[in-house]
C-alpha atoms as a PDB file:
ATOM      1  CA  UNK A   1       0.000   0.000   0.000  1.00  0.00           C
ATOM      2  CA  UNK A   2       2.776   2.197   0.773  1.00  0.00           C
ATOM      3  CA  UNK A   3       4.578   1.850  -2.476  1.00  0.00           C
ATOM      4  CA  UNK A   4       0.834   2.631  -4.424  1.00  0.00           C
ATOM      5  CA  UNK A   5       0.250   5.907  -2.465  1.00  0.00           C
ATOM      6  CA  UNK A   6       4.593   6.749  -3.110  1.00  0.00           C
ATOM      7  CA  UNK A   7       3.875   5.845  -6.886  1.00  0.00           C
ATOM      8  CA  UNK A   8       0.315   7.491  -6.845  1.00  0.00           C
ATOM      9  CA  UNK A   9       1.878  11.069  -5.697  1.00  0.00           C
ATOM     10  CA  UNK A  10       5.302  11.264  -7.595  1.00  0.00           C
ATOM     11  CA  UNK A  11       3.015  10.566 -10.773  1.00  0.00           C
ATOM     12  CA  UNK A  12       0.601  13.469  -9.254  1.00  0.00           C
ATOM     13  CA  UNK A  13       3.790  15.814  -8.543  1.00  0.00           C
ATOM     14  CA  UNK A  14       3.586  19.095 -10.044  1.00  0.00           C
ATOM     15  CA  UNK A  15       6.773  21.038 -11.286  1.00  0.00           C
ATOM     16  CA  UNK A  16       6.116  23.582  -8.832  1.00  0.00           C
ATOM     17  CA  UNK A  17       6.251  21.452  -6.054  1.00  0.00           C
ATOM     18  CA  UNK A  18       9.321  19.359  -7.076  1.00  0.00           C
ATOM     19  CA  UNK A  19      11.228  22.901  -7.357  1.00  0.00           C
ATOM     20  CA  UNK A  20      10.122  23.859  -3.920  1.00  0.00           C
ATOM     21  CA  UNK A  21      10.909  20.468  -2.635  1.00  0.00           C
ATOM     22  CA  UNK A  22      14.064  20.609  -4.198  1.00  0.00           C
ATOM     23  CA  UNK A  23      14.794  23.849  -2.613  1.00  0.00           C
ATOM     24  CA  UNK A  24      14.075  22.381   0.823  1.00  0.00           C
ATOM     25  CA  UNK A  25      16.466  19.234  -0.159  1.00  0.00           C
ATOM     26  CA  UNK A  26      19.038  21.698  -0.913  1.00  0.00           C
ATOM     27  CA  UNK A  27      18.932  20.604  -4.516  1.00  0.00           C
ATOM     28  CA  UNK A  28      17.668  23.582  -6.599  1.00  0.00           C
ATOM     29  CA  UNK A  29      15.865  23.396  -9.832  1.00  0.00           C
ATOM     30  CA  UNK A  30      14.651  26.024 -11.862  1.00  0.00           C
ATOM     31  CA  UNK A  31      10.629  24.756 -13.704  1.00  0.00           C
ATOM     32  CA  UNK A  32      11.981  24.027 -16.831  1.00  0.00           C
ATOM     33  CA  UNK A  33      14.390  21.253 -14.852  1.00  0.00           C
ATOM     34  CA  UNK A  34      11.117  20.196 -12.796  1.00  0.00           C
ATOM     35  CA  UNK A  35       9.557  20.055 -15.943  1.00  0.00           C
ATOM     36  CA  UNK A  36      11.283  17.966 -18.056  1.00  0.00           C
ATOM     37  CA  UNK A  37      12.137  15.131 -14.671  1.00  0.00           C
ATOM     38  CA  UNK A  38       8.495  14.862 -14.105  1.00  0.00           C
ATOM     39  CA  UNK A  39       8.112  14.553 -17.801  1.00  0.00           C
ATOM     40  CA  UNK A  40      10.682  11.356 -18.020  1.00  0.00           C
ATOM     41  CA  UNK A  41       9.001   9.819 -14.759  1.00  0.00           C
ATOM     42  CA  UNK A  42       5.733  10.199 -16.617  1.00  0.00           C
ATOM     43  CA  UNK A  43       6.706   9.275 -19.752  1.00  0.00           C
ATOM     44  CA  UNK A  44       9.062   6.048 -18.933  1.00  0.00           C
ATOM     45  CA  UNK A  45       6.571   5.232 -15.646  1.00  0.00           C
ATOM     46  CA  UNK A  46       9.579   5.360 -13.234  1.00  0.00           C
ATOM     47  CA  UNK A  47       9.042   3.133 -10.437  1.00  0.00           C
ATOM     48  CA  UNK A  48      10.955   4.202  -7.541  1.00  0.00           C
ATOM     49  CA  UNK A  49      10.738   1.166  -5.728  1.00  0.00           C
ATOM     50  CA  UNK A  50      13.071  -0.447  -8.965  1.00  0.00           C
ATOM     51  CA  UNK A  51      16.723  -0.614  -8.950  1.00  0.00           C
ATOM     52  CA  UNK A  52      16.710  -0.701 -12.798  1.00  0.00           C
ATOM     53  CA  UNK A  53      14.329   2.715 -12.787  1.00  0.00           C
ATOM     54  CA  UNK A  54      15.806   4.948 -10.080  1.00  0.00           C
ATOM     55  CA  UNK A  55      19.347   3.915 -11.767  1.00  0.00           C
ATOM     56  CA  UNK A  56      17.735   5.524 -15.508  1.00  0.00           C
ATOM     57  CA  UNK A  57      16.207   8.203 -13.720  1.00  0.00           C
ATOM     58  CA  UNK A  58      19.803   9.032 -11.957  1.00  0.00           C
ATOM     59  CA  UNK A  59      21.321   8.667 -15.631  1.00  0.00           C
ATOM     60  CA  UNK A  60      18.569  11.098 -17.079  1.00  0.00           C
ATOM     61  CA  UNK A  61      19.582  13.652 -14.041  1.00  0.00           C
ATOM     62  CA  UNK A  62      23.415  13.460 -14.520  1.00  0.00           C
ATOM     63  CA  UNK A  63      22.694  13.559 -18.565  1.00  0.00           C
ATOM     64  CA  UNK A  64      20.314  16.770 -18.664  1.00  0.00           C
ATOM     65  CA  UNK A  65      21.205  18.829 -15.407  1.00  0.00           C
ATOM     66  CA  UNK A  66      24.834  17.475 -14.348  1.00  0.00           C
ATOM     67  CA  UNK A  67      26.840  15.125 -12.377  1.00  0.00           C
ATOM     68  CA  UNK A  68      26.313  17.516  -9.160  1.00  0.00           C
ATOM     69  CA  UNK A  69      22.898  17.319  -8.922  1.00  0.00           C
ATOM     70  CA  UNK A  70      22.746  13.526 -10.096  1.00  0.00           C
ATOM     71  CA  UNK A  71      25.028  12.615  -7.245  1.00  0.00           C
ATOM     72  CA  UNK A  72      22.803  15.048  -5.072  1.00  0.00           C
ATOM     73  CA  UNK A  73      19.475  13.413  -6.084  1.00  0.00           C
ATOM     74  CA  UNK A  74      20.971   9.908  -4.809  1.00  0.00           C
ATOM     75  CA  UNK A  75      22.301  11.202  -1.591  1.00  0.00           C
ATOM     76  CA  UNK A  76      18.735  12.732  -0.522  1.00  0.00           C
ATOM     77  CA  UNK A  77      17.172   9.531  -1.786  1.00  0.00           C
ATOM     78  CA  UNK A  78      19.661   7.438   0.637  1.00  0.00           C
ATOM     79  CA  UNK A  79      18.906   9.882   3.247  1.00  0.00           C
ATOM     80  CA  UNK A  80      15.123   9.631   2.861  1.00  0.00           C
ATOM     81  CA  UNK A  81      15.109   5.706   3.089  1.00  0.00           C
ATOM     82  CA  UNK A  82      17.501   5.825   6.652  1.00  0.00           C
ATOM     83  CA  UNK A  83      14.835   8.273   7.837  1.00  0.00           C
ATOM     84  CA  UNK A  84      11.968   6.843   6.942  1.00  0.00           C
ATOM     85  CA  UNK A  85      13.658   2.839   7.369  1.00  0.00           C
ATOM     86  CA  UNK A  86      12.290   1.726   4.195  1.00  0.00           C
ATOM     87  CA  UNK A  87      14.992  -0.500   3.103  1.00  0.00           C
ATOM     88  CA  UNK A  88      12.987  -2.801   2.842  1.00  0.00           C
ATOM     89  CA  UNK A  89      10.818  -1.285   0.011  1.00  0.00           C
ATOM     90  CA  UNK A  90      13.923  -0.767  -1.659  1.00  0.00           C
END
């Protein structure tokens, strides 16, 4: 249930909130950025409970906005999981 309702609101996400999330993250985006990510999550139905998708999604990242914010995007994810102890999920 958990993983529907993750899946459910990063499909729902709107570039507006993904740059002021990423703003909170310390990982700032400007809308076209947000944009275009929530486009490829959209479009290639990223599942971010799959290795195989959150590694393509972390290749789109480095590919379109840079190695920085790539390598940024995977520390916060890390981060999330040890604070919310979903390993498991993962």
């Amino acid at each position: 249930m958990i993983k529907e309702l993750v899946r459910r609101r990063l499909h729902q996400a709107t570039p507006s909130e993904v740059v002021q999330y990423g703003h909170e993250y310390g990982i700032p985006l400007t809308m076209e950025e947000a944009s275009a990510l929530l486009n490829f999550i959209k479009n290639e139905k990223v599942d971010p409970f799959s290795q195989k998708d959150r590694l393509k999604t972390l290749q789109y990242i480095e590919l379109q906005f840079g190695k920085d914010k790539a390598h940024d995007a995977e520390k916060l994810l890390n981060q999330l999981v040890d604070q919310f102890n979903i390993h498991h999920l993962m």
